[in-house]
C-alpha atoms as a PDB file:
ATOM      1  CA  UNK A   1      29.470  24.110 -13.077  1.00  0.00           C
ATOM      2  CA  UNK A   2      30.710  21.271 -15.184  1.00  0.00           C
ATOM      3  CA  UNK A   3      28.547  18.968 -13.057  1.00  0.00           C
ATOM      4  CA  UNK A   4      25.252  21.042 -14.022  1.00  0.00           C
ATOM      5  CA  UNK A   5      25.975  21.555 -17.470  1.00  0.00           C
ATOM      6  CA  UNK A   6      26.166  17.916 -18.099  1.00  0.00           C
ATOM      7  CA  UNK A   7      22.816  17.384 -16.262  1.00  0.00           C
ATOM      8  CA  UNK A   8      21.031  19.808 -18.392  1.00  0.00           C
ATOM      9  CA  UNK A   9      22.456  17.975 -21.730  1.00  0.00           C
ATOM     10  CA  UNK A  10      21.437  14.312 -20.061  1.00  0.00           C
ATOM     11  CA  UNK A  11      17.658  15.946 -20.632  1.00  0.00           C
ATOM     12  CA  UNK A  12      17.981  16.506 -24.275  1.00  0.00           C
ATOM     13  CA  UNK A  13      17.847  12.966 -26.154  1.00  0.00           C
ATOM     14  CA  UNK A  14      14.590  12.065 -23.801  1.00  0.00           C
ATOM     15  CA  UNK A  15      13.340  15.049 -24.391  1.00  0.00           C
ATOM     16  CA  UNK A  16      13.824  15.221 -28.182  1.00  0.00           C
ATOM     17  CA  UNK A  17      12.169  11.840 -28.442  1.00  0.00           C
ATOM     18  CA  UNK A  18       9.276  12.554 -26.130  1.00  0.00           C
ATOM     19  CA  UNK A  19       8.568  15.663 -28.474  1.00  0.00           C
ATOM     20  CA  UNK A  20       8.820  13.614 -31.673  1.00  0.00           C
ATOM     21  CA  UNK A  21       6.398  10.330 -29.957  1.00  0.00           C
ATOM     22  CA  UNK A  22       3.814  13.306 -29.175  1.00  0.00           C
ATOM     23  CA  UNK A  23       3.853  14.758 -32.382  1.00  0.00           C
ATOM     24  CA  UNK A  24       1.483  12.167 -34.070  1.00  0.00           C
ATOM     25  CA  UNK A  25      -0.685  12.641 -30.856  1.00  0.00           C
ATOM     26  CA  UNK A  26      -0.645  16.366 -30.116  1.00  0.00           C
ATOM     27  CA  UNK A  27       1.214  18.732 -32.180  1.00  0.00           C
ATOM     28  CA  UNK A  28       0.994  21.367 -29.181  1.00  0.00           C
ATOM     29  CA  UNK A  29       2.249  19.489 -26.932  1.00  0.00           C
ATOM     30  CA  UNK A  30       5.427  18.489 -28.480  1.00  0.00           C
ATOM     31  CA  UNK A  31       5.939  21.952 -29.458  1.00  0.00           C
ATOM     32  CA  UNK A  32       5.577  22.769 -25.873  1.00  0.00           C
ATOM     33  CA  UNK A  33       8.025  20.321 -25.010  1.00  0.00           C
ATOM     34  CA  UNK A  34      10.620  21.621 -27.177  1.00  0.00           C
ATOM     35  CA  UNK A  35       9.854  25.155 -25.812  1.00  0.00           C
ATOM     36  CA  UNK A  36      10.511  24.078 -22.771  1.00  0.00           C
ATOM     37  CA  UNK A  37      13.636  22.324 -23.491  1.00  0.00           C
ATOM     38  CA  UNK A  38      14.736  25.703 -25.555  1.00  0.00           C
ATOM     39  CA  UNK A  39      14.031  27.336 -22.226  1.00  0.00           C
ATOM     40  CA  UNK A  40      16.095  24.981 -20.084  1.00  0.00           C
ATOM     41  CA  UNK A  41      19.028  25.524 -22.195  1.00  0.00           C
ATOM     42  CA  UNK A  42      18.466  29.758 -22.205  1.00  0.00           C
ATOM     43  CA  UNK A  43      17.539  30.283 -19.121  1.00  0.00           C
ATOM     44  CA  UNK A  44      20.759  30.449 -16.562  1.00  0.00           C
ATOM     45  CA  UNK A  45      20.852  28.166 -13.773  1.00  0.00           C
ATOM     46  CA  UNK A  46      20.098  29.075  -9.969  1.00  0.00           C
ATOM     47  CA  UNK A  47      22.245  26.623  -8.514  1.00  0.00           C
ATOM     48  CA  UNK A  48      25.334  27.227 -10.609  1.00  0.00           C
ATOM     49  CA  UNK A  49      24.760  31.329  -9.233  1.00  0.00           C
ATOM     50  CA  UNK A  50      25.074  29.947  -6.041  1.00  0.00           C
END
């Protein structure tokens, strides 16, 4: 569990600064990305459920 947990939070700093790059290009899209990465975090795992 500890294993996936720290897998999801390796996601967040790319994520963060993909989202922030593709604000000055598309505001949609980086507000997509950071739904997504809202959703990642929410959402429970199906590996960890087993």
């Amino acid at each position: 569990m500890v294993q996936t947990i720290t897998a999801r939070f390796r996601l967040g700093p790319p994520s963060y600064r993909l989202a922030f790059g593709l604000a000055f290009v598309n505001t949609t899209a980086s507000l997509l990305v950071l739904l997504g990465l809202a959703l990642l975090y929410l959402l429970p795992n199906a590996a960890a459920d087993g």
